[in-house]
PDB file of N, CA and C in Angstrom:
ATOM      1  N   UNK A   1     209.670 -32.693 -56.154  1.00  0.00           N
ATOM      2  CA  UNK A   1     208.596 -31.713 -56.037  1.00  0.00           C
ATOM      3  C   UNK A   1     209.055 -30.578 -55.133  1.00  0.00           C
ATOM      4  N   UNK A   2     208.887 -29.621 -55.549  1.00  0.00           N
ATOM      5  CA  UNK A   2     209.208 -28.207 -54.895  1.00  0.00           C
ATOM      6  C   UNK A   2     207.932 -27.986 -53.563  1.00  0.00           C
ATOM      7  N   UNK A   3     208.521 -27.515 -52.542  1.00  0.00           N
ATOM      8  CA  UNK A   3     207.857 -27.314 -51.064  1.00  0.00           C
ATOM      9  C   UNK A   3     208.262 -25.913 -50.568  1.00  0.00           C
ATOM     10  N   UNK A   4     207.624 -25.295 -50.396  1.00  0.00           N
ATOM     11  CA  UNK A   4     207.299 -23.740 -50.479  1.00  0.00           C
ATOM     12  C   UNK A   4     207.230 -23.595 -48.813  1.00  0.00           C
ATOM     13  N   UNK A   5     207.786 -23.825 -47.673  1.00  0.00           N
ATOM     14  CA  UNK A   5     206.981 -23.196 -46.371  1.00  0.00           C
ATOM     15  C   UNK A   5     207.226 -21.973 -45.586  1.00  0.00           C
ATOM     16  N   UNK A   6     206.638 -21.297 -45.494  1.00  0.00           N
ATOM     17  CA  UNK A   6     206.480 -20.035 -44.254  1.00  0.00           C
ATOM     18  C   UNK A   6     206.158 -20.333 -43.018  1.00  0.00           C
ATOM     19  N   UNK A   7     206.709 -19.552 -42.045  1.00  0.00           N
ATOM     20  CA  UNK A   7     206.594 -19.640 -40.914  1.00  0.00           C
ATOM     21  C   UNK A   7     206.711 -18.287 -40.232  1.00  0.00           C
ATOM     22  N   UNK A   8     206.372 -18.261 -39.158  1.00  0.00           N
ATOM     23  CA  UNK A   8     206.962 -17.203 -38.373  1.00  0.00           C
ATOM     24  C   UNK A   8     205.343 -15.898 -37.553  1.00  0.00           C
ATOM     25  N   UNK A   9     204.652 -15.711 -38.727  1.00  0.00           N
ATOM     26  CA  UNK A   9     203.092 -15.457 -38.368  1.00  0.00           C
ATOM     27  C   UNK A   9     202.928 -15.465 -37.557  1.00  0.00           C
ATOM     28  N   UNK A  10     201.832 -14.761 -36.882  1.00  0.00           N
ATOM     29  CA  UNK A  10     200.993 -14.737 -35.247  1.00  0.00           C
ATOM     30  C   UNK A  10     200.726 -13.348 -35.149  1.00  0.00           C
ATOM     31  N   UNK A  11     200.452 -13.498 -34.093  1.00  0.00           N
ATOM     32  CA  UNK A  11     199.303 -12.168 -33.816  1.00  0.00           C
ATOM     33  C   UNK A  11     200.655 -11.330 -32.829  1.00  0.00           C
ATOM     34  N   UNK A  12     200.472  -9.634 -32.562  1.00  0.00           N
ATOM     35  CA  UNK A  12     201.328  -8.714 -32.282  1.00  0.00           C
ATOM     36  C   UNK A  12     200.425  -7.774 -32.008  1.00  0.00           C
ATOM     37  N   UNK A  13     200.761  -7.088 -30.702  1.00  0.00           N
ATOM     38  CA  UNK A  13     200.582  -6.006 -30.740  1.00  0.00           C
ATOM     39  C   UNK A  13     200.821  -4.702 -31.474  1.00  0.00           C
ATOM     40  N   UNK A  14     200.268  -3.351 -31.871  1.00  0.00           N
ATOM     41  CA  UNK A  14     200.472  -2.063 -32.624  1.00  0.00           C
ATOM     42  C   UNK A  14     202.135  -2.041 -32.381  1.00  0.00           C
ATOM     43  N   UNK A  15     203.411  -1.506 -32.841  1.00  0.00           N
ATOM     44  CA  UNK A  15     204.486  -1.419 -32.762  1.00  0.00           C
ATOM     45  C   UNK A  15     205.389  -2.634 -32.428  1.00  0.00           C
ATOM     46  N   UNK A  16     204.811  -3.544 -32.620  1.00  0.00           N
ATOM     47  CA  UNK A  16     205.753  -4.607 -32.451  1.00  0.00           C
ATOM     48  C   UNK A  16     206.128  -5.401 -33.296  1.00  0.00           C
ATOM     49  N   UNK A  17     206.711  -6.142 -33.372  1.00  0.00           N
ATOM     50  CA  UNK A  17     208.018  -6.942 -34.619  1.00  0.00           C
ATOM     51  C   UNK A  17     207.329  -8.465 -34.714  1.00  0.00           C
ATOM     52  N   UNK A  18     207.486  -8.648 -35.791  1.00  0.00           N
ATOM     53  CA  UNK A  18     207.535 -10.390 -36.148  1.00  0.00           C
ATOM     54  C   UNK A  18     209.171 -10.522 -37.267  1.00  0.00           C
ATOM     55  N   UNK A  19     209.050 -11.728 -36.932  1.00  0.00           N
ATOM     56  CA  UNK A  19     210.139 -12.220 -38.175  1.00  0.00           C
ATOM     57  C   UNK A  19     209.179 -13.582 -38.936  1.00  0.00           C
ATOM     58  N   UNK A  20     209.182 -13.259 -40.295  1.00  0.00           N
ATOM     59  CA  UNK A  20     208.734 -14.447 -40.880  1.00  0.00           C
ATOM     60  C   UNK A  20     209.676 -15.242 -41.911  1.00  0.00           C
ATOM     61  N   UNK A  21     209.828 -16.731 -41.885  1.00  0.00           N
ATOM     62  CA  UNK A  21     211.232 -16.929 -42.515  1.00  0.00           C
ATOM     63  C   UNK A  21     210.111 -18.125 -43.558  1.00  0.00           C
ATOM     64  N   UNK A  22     210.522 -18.461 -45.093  1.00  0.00           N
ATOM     65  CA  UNK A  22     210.520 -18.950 -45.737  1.00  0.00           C
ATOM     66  C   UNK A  22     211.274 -19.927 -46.408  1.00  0.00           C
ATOM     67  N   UNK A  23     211.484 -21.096 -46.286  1.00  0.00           N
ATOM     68  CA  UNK A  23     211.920 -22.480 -46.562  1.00  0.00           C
ATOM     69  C   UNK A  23     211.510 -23.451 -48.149  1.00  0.00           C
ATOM     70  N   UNK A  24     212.767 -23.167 -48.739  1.00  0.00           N
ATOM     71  CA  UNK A  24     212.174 -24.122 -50.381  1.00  0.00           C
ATOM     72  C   UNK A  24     213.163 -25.557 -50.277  1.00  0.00           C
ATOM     73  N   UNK A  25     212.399 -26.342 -50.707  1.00  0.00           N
ATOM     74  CA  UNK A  25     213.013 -27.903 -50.343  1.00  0.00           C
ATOM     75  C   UNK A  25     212.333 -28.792 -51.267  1.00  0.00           C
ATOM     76  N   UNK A  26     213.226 -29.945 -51.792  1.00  0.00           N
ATOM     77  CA  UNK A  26     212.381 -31.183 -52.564  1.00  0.00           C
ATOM     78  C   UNK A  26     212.940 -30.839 -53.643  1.00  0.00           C
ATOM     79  N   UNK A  27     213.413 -30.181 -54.365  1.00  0.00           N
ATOM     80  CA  UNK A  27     214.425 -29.857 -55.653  1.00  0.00           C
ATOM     81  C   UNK A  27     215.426 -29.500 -55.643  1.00  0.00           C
ATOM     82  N   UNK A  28     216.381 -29.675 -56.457  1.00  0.00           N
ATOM     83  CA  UNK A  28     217.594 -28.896 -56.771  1.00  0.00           C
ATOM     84  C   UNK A  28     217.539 -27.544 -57.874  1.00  0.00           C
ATOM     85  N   UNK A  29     216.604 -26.478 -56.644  1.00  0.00           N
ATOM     86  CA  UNK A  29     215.865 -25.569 -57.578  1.00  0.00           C
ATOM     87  C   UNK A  29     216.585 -24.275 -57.946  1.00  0.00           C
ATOM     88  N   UNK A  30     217.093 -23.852 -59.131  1.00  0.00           N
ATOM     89  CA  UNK A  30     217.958 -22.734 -59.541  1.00  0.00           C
ATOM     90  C   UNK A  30     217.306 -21.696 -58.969  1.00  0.00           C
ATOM     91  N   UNK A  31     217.272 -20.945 -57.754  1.00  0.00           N
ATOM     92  CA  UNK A  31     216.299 -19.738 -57.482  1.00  0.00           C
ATOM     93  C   UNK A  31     216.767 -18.602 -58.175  1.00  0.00           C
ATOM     94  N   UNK A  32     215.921 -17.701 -58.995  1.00  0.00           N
ATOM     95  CA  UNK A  32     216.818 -16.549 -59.139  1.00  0.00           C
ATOM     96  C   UNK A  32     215.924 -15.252 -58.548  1.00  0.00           C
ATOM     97  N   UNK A  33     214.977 -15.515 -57.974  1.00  0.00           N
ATOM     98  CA  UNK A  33     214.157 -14.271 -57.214  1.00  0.00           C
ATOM     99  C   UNK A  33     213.626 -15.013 -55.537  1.00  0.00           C
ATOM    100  N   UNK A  34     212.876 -14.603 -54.926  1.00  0.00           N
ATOM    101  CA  UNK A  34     212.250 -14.899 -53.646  1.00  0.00           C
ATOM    102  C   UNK A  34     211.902 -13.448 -52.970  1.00  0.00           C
ATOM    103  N   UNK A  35     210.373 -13.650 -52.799  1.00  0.00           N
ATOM    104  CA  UNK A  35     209.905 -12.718 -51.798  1.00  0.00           C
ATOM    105  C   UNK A  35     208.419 -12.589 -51.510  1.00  0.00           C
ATOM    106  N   UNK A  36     208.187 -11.715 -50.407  1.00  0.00           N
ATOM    107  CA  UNK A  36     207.170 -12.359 -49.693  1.00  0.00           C
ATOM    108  C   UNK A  36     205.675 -11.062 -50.262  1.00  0.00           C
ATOM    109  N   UNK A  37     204.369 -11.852 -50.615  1.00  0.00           N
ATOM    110  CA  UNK A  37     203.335 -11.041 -51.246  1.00  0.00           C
ATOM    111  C   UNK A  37     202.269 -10.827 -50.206  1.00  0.00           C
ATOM    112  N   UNK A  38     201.527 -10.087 -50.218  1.00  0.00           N
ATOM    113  CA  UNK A  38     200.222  -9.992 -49.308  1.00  0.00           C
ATOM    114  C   UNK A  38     198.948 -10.116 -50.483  1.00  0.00           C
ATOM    115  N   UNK A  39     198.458  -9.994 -49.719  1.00  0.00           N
ATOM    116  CA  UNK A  39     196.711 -10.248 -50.532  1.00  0.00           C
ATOM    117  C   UNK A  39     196.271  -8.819 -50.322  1.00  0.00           C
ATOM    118  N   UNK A  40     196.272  -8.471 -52.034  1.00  0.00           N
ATOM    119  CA  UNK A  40     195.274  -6.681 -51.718  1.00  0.00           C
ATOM    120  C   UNK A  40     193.988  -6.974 -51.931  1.00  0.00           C
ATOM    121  N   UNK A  41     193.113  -6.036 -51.437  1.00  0.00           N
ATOM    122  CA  UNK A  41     191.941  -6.168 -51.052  1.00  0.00           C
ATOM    123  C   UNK A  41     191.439  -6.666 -52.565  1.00  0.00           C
ATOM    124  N   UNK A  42     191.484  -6.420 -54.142  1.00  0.00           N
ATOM    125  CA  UNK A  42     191.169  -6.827 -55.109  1.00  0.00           C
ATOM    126  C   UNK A  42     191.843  -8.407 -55.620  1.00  0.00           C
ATOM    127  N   UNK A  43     191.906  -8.636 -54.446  1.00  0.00           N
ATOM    128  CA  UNK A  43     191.886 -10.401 -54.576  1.00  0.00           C
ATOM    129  C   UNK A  43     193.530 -10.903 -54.966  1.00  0.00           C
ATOM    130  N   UNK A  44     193.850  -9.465 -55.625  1.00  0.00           N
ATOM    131  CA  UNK A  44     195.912 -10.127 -56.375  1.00  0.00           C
ATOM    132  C   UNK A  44     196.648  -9.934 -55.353  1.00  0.00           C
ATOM    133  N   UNK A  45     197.651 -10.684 -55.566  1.00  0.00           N
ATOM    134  CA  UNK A  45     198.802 -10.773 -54.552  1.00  0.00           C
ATOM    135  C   UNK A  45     199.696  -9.640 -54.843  1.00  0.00           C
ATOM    136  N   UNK A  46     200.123  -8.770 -53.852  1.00  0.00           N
ATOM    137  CA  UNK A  46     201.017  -7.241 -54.274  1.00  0.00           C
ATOM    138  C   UNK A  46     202.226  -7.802 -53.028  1.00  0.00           C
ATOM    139  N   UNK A  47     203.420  -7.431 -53.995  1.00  0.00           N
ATOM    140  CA  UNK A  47     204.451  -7.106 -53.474  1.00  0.00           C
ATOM    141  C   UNK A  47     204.842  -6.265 -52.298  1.00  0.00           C
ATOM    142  N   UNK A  48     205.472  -7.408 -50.950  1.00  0.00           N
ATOM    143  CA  UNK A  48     205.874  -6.382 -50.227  1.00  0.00           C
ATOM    144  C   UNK A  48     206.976  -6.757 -49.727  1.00  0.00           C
ATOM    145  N   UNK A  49     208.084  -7.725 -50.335  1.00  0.00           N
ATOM    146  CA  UNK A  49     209.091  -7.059 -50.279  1.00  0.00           C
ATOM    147  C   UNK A  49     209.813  -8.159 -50.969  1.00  0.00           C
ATOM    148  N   UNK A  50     210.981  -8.513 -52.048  1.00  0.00           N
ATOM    149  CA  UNK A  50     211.483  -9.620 -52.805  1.00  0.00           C
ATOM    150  C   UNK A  50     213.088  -9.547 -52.778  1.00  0.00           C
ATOM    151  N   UNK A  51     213.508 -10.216 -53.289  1.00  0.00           N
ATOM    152  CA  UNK A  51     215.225  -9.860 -53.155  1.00  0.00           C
ATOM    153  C   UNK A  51     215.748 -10.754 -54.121  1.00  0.00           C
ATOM    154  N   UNK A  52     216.653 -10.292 -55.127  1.00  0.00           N
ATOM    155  CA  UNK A  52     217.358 -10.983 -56.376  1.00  0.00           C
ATOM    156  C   UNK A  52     218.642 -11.558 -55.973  1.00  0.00           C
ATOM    157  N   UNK A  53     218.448 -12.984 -56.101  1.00  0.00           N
ATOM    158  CA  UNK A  53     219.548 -14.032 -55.664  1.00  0.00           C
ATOM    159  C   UNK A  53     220.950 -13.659 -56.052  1.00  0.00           C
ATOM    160  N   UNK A  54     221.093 -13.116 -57.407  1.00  0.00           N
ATOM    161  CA  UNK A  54     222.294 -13.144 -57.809  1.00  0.00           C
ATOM    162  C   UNK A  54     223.514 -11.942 -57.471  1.00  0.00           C
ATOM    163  N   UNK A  55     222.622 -10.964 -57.063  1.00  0.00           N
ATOM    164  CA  UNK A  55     222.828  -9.644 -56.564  1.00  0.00           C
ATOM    165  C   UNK A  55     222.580  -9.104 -55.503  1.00  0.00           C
ATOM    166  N   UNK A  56     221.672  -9.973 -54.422  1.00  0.00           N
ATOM    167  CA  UNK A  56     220.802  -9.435 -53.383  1.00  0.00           C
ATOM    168  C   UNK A  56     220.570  -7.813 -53.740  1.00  0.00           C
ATOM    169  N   UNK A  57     219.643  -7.574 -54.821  1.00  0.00           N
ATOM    170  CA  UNK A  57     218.969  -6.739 -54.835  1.00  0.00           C
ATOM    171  C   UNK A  57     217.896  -6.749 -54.552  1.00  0.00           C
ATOM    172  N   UNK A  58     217.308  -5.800 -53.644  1.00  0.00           N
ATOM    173  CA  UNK A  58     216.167  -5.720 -52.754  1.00  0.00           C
ATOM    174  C   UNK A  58     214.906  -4.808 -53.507  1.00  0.00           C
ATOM    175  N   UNK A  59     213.723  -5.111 -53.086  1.00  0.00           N
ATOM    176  CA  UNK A  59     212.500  -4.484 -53.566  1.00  0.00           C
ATOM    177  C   UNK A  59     211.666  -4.291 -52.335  1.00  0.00           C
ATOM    178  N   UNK A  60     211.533  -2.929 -52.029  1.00  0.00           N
ATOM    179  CA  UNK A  60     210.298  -2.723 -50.670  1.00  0.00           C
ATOM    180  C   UNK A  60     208.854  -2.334 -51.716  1.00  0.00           C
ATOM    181  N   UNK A  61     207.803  -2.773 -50.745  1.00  0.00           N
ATOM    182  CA  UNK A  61     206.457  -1.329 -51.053  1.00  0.00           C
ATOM    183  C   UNK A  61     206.356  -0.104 -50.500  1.00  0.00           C
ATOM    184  N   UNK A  62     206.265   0.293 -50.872  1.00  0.00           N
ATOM    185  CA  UNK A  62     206.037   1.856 -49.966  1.00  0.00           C
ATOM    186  C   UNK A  62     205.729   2.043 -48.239  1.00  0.00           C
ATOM    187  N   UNK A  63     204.923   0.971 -48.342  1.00  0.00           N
ATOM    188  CA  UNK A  63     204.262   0.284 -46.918  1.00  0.00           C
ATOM    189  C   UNK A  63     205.439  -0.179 -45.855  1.00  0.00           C
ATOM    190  N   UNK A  64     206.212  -0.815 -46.493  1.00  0.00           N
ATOM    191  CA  UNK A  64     207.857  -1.895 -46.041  1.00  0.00           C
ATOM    192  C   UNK A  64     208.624  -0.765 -46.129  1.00  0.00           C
ATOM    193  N   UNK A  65     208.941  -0.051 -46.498  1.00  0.00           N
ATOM    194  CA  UNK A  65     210.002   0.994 -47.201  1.00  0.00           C
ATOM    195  C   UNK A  65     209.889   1.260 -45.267  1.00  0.00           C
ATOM    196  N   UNK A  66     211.856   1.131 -45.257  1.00  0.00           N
ATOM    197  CA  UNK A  66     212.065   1.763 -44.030  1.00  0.00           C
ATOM    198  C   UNK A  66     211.610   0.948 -42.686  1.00  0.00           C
ATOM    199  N   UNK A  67     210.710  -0.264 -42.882  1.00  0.00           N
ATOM    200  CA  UNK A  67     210.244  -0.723 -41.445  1.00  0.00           C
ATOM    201  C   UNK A  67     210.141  -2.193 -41.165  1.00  0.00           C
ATOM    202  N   UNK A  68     210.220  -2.926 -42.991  1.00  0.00           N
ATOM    203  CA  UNK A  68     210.588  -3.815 -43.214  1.00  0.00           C
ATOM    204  C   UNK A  68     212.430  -4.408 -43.622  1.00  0.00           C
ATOM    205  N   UNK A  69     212.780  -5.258 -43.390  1.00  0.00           N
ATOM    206  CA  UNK A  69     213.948  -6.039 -44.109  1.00  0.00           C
ATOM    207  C   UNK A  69     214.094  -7.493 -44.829  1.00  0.00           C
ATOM    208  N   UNK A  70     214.087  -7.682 -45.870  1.00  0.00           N
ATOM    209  CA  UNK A  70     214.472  -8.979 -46.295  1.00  0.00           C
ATOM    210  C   UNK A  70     215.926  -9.435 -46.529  1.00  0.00           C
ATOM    211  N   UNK A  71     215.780 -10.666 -45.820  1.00  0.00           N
ATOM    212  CA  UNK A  71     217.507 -11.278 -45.868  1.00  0.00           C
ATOM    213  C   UNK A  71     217.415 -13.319 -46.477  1.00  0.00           C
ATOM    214  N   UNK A  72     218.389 -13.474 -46.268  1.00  0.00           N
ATOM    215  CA  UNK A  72     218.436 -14.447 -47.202  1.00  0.00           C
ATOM    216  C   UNK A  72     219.472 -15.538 -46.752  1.00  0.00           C
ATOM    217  N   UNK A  73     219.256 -16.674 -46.513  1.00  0.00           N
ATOM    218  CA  UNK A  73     220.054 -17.511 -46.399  1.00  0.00           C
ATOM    219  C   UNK A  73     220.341 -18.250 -47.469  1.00  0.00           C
ATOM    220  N   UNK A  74     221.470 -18.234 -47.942  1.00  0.00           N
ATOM    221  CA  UNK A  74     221.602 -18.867 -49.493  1.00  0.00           C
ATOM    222  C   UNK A  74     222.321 -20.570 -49.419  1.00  0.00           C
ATOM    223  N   UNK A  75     222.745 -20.630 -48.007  1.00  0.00           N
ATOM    224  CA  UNK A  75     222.773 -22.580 -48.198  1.00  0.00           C
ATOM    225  C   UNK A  75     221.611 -22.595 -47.718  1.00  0.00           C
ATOM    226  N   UNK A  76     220.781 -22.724 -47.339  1.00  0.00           N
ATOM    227  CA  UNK A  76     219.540 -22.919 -46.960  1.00  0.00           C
ATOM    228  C   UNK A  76     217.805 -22.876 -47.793  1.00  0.00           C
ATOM    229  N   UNK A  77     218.855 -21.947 -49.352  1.00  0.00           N
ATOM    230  CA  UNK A  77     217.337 -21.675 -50.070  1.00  0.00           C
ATOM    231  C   UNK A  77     216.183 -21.272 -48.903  1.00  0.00           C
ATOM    232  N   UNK A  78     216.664 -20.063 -48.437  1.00  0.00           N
ATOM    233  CA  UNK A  78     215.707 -19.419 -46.984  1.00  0.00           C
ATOM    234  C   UNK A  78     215.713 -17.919 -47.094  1.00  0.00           C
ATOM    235  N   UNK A  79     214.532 -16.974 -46.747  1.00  0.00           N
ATOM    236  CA  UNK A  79     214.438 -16.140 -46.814  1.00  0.00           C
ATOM    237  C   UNK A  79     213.944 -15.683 -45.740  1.00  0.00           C
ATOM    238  N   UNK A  80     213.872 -14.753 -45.053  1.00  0.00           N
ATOM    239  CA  UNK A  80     212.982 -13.655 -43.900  1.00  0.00           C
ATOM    240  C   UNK A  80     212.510 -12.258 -44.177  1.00  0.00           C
ATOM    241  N   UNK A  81     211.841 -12.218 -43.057  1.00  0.00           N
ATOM    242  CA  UNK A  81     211.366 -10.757 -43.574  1.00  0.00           C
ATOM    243  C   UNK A  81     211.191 -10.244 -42.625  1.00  0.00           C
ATOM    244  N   UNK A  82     212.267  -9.386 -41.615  1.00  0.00           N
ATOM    245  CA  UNK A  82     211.883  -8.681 -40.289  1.00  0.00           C
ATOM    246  C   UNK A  82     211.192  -7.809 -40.468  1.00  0.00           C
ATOM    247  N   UNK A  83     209.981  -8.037 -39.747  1.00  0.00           N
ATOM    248  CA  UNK A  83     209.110  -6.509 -39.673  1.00  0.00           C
ATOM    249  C   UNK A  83     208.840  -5.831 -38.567  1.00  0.00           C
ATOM    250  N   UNK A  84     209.288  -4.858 -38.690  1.00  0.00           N
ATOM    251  CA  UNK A  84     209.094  -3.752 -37.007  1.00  0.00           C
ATOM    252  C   UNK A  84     208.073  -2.457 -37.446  1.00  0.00           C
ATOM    253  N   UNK A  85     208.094  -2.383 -36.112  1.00  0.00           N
ATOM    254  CA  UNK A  85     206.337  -1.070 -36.354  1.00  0.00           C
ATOM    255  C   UNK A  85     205.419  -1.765 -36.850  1.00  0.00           C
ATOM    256  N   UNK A  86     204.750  -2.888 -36.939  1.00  0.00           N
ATOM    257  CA  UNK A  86     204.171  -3.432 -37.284  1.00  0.00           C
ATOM    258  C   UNK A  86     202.883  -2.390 -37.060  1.00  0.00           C
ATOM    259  N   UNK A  87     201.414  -2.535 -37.816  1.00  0.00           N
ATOM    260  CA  UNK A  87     200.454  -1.943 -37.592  1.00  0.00           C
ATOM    261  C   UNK A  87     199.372  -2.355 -37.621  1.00  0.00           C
ATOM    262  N   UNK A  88     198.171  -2.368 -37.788  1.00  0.00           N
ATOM    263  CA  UNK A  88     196.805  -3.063 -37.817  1.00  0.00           C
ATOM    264  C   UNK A  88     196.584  -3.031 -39.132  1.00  0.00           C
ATOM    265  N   UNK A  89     197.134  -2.219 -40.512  1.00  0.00           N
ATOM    266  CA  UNK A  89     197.267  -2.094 -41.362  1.00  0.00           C
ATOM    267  C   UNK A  89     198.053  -3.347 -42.335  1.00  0.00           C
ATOM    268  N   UNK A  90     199.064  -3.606 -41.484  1.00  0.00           N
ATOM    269  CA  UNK A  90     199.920  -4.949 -41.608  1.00  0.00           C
ATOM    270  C   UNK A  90     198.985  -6.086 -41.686  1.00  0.00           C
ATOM    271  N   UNK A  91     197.968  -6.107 -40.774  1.00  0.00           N
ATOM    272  CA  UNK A  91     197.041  -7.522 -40.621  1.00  0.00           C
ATOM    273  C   UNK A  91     196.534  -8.196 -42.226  1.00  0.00           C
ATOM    274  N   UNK A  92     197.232  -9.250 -42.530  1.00  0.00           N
ATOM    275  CA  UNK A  92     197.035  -9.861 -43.565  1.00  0.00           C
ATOM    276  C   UNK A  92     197.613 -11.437 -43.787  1.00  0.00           C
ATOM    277  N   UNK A  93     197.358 -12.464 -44.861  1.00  0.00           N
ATOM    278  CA  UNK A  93     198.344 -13.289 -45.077  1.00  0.00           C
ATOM    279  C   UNK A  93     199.402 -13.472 -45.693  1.00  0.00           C
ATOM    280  N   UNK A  94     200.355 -13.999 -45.663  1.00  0.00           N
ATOM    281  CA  UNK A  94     201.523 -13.162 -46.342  1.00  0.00           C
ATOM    282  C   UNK A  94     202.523 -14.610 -47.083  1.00  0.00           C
ATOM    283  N   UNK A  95     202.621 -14.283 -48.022  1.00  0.00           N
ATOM    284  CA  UNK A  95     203.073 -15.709 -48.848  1.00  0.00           C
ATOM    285  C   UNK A  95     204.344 -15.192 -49.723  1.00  0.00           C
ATOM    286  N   UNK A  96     205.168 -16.535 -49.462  1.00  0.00           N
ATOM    287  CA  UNK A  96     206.168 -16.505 -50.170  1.00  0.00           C
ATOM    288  C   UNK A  96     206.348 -17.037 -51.478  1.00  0.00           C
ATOM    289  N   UNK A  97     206.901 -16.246 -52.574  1.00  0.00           N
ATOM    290  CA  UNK A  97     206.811 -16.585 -54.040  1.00  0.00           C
ATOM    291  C   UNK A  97     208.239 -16.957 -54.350  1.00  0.00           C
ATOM    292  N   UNK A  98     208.727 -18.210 -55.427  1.00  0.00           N
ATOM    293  CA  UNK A  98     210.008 -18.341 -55.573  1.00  0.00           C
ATOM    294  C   UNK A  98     209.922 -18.371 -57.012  1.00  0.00           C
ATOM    295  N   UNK A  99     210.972 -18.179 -57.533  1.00  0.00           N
ATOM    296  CA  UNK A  99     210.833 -17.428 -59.177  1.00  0.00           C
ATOM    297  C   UNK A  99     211.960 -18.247 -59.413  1.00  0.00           C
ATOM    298  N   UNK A 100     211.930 -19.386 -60.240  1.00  0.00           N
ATOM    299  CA  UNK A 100     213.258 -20.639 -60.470  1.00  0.00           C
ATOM    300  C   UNK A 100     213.884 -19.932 -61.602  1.00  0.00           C
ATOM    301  N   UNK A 101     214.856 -19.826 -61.613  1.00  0.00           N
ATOM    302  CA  UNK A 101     215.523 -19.699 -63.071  1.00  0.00           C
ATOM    303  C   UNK A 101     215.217 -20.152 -64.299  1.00  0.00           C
ATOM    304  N   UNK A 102     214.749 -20.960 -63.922  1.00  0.00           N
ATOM    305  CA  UNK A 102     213.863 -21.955 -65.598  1.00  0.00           C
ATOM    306  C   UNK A 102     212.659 -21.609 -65.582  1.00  0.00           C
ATOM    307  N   UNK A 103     211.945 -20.252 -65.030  1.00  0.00           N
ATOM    308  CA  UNK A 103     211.126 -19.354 -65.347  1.00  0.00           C
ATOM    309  C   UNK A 103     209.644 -19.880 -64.798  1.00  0.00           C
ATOM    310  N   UNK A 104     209.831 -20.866 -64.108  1.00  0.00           N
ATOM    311  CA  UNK A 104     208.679 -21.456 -62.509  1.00  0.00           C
ATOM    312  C   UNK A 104     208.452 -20.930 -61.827  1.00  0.00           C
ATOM    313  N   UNK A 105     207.342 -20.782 -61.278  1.00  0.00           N
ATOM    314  CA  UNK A 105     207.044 -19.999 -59.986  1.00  0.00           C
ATOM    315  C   UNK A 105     206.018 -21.001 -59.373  1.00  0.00           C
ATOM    316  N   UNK A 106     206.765 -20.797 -57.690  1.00  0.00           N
ATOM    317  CA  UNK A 106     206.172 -21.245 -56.569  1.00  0.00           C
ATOM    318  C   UNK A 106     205.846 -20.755 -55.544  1.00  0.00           C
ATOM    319  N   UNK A 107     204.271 -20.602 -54.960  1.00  0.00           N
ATOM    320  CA  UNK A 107     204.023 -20.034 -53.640  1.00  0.00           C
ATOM    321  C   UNK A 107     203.564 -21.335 -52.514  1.00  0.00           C
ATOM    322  N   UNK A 108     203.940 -20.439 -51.226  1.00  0.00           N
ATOM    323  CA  UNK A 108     203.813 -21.210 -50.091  1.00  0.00           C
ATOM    324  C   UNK A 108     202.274 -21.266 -49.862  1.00  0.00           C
ATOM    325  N   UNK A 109     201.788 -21.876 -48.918  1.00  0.00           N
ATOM    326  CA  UNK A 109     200.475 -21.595 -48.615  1.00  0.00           C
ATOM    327  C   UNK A 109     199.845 -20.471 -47.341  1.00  0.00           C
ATOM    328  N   UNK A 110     200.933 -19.425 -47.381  1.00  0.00           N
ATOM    329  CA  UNK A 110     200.601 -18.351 -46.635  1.00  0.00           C
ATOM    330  C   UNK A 110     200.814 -18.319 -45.014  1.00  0.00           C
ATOM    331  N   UNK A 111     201.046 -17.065 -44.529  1.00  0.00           N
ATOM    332  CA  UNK A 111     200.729 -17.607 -42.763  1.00  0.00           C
ATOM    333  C   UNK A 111     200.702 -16.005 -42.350  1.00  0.00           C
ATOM    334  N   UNK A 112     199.208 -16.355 -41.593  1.00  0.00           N
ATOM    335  CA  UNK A 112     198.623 -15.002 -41.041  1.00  0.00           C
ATOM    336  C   UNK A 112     199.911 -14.362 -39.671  1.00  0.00           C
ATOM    337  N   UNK A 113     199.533 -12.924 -40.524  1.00  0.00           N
ATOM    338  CA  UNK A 113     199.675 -11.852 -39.786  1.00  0.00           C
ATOM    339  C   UNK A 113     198.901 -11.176 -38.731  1.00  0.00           C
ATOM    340  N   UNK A 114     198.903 -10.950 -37.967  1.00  0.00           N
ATOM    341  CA  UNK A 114     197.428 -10.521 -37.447  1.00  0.00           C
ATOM    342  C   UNK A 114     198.117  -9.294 -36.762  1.00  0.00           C
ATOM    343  N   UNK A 115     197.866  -7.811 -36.476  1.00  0.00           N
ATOM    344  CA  UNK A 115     198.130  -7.027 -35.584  1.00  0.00           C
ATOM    345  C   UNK A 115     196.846  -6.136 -35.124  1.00  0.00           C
ATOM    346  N   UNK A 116     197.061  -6.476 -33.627  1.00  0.00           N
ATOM    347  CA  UNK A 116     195.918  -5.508 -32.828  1.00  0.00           C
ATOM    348  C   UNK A 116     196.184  -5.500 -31.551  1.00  0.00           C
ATOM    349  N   UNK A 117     195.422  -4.607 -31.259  1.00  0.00           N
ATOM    350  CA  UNK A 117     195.826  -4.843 -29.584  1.00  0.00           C
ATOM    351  C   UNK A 117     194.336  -4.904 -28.890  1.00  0.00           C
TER     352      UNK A 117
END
């Protein structure tokens, strides 16, 4: 069984950094995508930032563009997502999606963001 976990979440002050890292375990799972979604206010999960296993090709949102980074540990089936400048805008839950090669998809069960001061 595939195990999806995030970590890293918590609360931050306006301009300050989190790192959130993502962990897949319990299979011998072909990944060929990974990256981390937020919840838009119309209930769907939107992209904010993913990265292609085979290429480490990267995907920001407009939002991430420039303030976010995703990196990747590939013995580890592990992903992160440094975020700096963080904002009150940022405040959300933020879940990691894994996209198996045999065309599966798995999310974590999220872990709050919170920024305020």
């Amino acid at each position: 069984q595939v195990q999806v976990v995030e970590s890293g979440g918590g609360s931050v002050q306006p301009g300050g950094s989190l790192t959130l890292a993502c962990a897949v375990s319990g299979s011998r799972l072909s990944i060929a995508a990974m990256g981390w979604y937020r919840q838009a206010p119309d209930g769907q999960r939107e992209l904010v930032a993913g990265i292609r296993m085979i290429d480490l090709w990267r995907k920001y949102s407009d939002s991430a563009e420039g303030r976010f980074t995703i990196s990747r540990d590939g013995a580890k089936n592990a992903i992160f997502l440094q975020m700096n400048s963080l904002s009150p805008e940022d405040t959300d839950v933020y879940y990691c999606k894994v996209e198996a090669g045999v065309g599966t998809t798995h999310w974590g069960q999220g872990t709050q963001v919170t920024v305020s001061s």
